[in-house]
C-alpha atoms as a PDB file:
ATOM      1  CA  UNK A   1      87.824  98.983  99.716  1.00  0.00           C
ATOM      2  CA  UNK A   2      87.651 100.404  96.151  1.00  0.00           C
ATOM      3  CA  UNK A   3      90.355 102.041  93.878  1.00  0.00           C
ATOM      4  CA  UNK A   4      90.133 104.954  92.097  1.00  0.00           C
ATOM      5  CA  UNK A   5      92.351 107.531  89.778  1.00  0.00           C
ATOM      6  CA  UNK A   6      92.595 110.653  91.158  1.00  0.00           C
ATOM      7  CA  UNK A   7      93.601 113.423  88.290  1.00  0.00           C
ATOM      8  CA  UNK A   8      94.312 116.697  88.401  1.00  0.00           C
ATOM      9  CA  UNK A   9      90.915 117.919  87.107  1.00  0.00           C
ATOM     10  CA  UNK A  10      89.615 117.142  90.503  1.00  0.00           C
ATOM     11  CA  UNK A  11      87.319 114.429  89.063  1.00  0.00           C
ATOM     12  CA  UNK A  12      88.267 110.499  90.319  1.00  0.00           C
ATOM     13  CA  UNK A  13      87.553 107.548  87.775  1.00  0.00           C
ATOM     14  CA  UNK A  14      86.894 104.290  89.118  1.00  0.00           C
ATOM     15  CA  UNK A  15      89.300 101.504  88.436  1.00  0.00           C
ATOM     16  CA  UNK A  16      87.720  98.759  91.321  1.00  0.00           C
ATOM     17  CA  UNK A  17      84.683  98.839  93.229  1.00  0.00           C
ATOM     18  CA  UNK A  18      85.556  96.158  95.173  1.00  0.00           C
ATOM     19  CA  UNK A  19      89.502  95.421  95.470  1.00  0.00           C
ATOM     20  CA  UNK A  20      90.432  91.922  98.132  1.00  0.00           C
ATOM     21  CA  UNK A  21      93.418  92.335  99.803  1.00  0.00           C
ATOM     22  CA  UNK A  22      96.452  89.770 100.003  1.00  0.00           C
ATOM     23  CA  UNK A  23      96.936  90.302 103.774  1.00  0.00           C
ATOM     24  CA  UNK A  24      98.596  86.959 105.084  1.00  0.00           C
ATOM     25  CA  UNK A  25     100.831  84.590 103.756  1.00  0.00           C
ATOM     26  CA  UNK A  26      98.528  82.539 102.427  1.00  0.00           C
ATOM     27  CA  UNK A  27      96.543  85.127 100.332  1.00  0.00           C
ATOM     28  CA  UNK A  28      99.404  85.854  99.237  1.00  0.00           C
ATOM     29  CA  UNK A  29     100.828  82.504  97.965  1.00  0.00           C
ATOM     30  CA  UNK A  30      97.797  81.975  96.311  1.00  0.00           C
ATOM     31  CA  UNK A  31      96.770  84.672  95.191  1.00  0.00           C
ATOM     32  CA  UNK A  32      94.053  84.418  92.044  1.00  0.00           C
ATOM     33  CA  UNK A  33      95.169  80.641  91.193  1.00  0.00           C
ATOM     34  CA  UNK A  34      92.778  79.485  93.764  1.00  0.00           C
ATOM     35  CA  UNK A  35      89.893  82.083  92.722  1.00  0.00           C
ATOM     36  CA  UNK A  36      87.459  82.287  90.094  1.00  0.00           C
ATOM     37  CA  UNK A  37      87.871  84.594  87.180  1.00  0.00           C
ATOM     38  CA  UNK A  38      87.911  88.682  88.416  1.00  0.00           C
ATOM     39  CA  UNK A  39      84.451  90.469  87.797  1.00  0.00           C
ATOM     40  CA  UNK A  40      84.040  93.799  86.162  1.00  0.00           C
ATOM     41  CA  UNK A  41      85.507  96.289  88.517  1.00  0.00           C
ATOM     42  CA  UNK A  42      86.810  93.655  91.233  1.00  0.00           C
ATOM     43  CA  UNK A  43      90.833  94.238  91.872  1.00  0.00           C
ATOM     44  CA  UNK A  44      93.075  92.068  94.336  1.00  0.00           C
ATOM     45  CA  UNK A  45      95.634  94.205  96.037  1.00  0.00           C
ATOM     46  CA  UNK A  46      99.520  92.072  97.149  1.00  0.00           C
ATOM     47  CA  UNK A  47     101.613  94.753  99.237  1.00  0.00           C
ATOM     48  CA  UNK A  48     105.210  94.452  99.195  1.00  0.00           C
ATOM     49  CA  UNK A  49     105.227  93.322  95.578  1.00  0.00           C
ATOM     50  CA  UNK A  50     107.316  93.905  92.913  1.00  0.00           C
ATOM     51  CA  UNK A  51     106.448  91.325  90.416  1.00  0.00           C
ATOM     52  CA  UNK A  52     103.729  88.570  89.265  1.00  0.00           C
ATOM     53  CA  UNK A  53     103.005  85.553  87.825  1.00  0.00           C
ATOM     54  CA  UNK A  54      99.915  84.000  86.519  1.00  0.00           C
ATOM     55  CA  UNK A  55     101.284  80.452  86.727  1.00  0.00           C
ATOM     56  CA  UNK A  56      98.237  77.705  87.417  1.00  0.00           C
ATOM     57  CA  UNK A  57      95.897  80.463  86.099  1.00  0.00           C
ATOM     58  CA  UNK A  58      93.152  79.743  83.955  1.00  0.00           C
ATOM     59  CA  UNK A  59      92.732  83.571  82.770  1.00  0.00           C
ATOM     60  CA  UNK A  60      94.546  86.798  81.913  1.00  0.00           C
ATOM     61  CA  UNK A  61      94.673  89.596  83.756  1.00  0.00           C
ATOM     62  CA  UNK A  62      96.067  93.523  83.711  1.00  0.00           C
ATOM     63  CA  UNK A  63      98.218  94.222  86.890  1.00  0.00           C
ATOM     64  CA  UNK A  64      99.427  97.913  87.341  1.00  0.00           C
ATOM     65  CA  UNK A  65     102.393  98.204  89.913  1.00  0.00           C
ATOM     66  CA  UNK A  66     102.458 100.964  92.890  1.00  0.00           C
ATOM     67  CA  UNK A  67     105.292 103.027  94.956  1.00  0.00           C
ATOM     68  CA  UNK A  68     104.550 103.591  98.327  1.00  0.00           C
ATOM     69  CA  UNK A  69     103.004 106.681  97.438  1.00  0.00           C
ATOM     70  CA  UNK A  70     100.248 104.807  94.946  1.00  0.00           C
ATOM     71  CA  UNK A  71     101.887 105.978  91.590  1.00  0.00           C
ATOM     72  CA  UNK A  72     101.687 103.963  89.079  1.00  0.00           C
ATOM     73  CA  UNK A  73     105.100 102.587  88.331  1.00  0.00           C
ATOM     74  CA  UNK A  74     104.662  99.962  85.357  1.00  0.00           C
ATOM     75  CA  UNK A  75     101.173  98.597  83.399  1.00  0.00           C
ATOM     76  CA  UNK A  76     101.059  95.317  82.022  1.00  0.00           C
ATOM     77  CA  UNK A  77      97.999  94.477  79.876  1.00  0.00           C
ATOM     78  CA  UNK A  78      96.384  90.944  79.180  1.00  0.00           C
ATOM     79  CA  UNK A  79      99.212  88.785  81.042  1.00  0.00           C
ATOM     80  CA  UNK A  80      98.278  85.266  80.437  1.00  0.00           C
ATOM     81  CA  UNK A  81      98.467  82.404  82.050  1.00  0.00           C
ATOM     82  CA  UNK A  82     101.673  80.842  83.196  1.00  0.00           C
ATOM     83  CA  UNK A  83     103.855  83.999  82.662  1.00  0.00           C
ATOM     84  CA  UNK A  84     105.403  86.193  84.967  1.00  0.00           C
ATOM     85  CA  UNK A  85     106.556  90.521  85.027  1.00  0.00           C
ATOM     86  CA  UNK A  86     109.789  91.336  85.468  1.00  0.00           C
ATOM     87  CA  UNK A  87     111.335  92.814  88.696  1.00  0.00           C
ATOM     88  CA  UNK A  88     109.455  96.404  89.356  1.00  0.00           C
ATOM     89  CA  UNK A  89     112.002  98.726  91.229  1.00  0.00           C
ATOM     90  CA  UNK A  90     110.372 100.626  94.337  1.00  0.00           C
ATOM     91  CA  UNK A  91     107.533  98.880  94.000  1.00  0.00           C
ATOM     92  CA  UNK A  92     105.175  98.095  96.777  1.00  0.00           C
ATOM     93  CA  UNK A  93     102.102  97.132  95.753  1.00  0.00           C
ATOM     94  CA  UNK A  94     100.788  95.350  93.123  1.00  0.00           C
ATOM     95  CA  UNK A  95      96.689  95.294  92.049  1.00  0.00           C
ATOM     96  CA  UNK A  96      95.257  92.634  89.752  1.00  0.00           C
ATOM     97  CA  UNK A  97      92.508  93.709  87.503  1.00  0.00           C
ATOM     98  CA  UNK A  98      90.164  92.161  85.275  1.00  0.00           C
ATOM     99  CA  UNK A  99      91.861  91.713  82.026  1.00  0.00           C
ATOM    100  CA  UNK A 100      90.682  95.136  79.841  1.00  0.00           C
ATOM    101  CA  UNK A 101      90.174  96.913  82.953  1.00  0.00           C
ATOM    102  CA  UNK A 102      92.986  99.568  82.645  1.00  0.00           C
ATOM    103  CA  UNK A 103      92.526 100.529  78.914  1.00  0.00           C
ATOM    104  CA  UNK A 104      88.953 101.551  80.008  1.00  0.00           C
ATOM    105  CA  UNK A 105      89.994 103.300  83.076  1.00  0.00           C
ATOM    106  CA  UNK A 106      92.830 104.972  80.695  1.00  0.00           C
ATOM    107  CA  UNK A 107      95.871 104.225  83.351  1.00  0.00           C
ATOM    108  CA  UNK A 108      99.016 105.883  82.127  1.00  0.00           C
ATOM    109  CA  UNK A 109     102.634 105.423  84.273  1.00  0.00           C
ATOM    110  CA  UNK A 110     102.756 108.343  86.865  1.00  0.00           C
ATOM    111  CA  UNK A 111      98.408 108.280  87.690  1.00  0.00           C
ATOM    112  CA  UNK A 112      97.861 108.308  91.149  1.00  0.00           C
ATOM    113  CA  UNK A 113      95.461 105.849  92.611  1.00  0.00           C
ATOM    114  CA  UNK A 114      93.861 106.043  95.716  1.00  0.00           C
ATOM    115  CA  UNK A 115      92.105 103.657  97.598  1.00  0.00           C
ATOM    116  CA  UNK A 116      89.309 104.334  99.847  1.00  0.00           C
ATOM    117  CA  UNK A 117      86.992 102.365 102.382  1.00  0.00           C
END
């Protein structure tokens, strides 16, 4: 699955070529503490999420939170290890980037991302 942002100029800008989804408990209690480092344009996608934490991690990453219709709710940049984001409200979904990754892609609160198989 990949992850783009779909703008109103019609043209879609890639945020994740490859995006892992958290889609049992386990994947989900583990999250990126048990995996190596993201790679450029690699993203790992926890539904029903509405906050993080990068405790155990050895790196920092960007994390951009999701409604239920894939807007962008909240962006935070460079989290580092052993912190955590507050409590999003309506969030769903939650995608772990690469730290960097959504100052290139130019993310803004109210983008709509799409992902696609």
């Amino acid at each position: 699955m990949r992850a783009v942002k779909d703008s109103s100029s019609r043209v879609e800008e890639l945020i994740a070529s490859r995006v892992i989804k958290a889609n049992n408990f386990f994947s989900k209690l583990f999250g990126l503490i048990i995996r190596k480092k993201l790679k450029d344009k690699e993203g790992f996608l926890i539904e029903n999420c509405s906050s993080i934490h990068t405790f155990w991690m050895r790196y920092s990453i960007d994390v951009i939170f999701l409604d239920k219709k894939n807007l962008v709710l909240a962006i935070y940049h460079n989290i580092k290890p052993f912190r955590a984001t507050p409590f999003i409200r309506n969030a769903c979904y939650a995608l772990e980037l690469k730290s960097g990754t959504i100052e290139k892609a130019s993310l803004e609160v109210g983008d709509l991302v799409q992902f696609e198989t």
